[in-house]
Protein backbone atom coordinates (compact mmCIF):
# COMPACT_ATOMS: atom_id res chain seq x y z
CA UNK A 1 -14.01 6.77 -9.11
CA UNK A 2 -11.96 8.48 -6.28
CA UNK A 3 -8.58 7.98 -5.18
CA UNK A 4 -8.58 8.73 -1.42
CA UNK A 5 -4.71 8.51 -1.50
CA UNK A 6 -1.63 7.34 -3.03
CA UNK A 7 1.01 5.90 -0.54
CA UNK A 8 4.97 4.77 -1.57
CA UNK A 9 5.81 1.49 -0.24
CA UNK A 10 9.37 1.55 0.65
CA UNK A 11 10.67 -1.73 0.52
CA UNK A 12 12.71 -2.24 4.18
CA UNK A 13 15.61 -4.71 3.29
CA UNK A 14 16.71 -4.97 6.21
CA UNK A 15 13.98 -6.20 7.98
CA UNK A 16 12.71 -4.91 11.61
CA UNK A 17 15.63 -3.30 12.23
CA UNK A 18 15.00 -0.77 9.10
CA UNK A 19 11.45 -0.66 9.90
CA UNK A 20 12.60 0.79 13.40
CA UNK A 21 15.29 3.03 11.97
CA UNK A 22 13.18 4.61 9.05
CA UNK A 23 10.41 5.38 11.98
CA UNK A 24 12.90 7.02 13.67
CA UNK A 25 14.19 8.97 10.44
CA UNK A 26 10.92 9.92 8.85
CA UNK A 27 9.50 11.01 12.96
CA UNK A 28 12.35 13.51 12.58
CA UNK A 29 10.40 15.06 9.49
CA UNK A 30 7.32 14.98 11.77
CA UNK A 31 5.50 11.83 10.71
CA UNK A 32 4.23 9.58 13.31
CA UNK A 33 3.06 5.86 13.09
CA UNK A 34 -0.29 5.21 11.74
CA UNK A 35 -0.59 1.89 11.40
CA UNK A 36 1.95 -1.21 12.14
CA UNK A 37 1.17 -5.09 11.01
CA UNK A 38 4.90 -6.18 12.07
CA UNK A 39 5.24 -6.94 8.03
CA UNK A 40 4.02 -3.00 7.15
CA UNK A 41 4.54 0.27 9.18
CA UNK A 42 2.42 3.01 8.24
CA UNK A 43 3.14 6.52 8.78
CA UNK A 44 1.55 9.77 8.38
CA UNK A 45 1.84 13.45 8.71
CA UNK A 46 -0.51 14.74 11.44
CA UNK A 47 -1.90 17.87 9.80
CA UNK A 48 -2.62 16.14 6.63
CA UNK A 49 -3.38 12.69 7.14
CA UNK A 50 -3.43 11.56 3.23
CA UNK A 51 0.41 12.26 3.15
CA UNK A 52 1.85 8.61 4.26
CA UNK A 53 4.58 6.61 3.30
CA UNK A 54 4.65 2.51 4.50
CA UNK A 55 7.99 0.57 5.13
CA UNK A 56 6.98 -3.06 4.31
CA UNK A 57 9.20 -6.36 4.76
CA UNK A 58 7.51 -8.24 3.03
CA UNK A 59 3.88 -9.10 1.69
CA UNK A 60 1.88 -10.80 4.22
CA UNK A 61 -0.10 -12.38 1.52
CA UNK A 62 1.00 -11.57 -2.10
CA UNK A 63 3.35 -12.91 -4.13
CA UNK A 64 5.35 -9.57 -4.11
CA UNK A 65 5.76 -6.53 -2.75
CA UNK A 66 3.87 -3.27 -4.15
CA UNK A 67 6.03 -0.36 -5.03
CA UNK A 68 2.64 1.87 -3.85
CA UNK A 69 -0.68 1.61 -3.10
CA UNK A 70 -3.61 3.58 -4.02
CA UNK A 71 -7.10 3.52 -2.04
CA UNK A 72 -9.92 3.97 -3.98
CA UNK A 73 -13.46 4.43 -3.12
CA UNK A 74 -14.65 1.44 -5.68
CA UNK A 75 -11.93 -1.48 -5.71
CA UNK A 76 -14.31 -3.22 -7.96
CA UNK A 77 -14.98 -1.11 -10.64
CA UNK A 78 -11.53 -0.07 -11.05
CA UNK A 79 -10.54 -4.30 -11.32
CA UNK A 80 -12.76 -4.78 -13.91
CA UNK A 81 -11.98 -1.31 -15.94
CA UNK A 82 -8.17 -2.73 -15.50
CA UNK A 83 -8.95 -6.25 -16.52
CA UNK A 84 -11.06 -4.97 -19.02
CA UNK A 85 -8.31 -2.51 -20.86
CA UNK A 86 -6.10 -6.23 -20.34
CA UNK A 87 -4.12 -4.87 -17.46
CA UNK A 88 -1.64 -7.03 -16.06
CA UNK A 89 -3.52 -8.44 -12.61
CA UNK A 90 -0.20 -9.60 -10.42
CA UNK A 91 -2.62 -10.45 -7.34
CA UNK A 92 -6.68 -11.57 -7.42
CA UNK A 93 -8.99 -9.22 -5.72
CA UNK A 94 -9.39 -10.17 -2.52
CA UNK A 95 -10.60 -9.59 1.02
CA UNK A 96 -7.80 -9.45 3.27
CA UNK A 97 -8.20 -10.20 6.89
CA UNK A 98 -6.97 -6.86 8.08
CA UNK A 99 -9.78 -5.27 6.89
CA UNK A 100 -9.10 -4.31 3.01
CA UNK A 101 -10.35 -5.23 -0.13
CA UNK A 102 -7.40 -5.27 -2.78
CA UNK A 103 -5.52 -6.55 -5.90
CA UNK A 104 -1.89 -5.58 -7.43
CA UNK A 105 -1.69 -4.82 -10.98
CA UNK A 106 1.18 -3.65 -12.87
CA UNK A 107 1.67 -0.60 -14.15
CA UNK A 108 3.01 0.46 -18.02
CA UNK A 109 7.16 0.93 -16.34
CA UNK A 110 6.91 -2.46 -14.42
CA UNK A 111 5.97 -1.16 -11.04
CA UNK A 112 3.52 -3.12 -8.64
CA UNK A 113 0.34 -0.81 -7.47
CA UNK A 114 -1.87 -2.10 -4.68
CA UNK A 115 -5.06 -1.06 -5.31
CA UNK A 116 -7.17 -1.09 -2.05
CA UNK A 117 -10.49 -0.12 0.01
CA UNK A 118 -10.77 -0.21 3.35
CA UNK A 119 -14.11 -2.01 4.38
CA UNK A 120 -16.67 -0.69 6.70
């Protein structure tokens, strides 16, 4: 397996409005918008794009929202190695209509990881 990169999700409590201000913030430190689903903003460093950090409302989709995500090269194989070792699956593998292939499973201290592809 390869992790392509691991990515905080920040949780934005206050809604757009924090979105907007932490894009604002974080562009001061030189990151600039990568992606932006109104519910997640992405952003990125420019001279190493692996180095991201997302702002997220909410979960478009999932029960709850991920405290990070990590994109693999094999979403499958590391589901079934998780559900295999009896891994706590929060959210089913799934194909998600923005073009990823993901589940949520929770980690030994509680936190929610979004595991994730991104499909051809």
């Amino acid at each position: 397996m390869t992790v392509r990169r691991v990515v905080p999700n920040i949780r934005a409590e206050g809604g757009v409005e924090a979105v907007r201000e932490s894009r604002t913030f974080y562009g001061l430190l030189g990151l600039q918008e990568v992606m932006d689903h109104g519910w997640i903003m992405t952003l990125g460093s420019p001279s190493s794009p692996t180095a991201q950090v997302s702002f997220m409302i909410h979960d478009k989709t999932a029960p709850v929202t991920p405290d990070l995500s990590v994109e693999v090269d094999d979403v499958d194989a590391v589901y079934e190695a998780l559900r295999e070792n009896g891994a706590e699956i929060v959210h089913p593998l799934q194909d998600e209509e923005w073009g990823v292939r993901r589940f949520f499973v929770r980690d030994p201290n509680g936190r929610v990881v979004n595991v994730l592809t991104h499909r051809g």
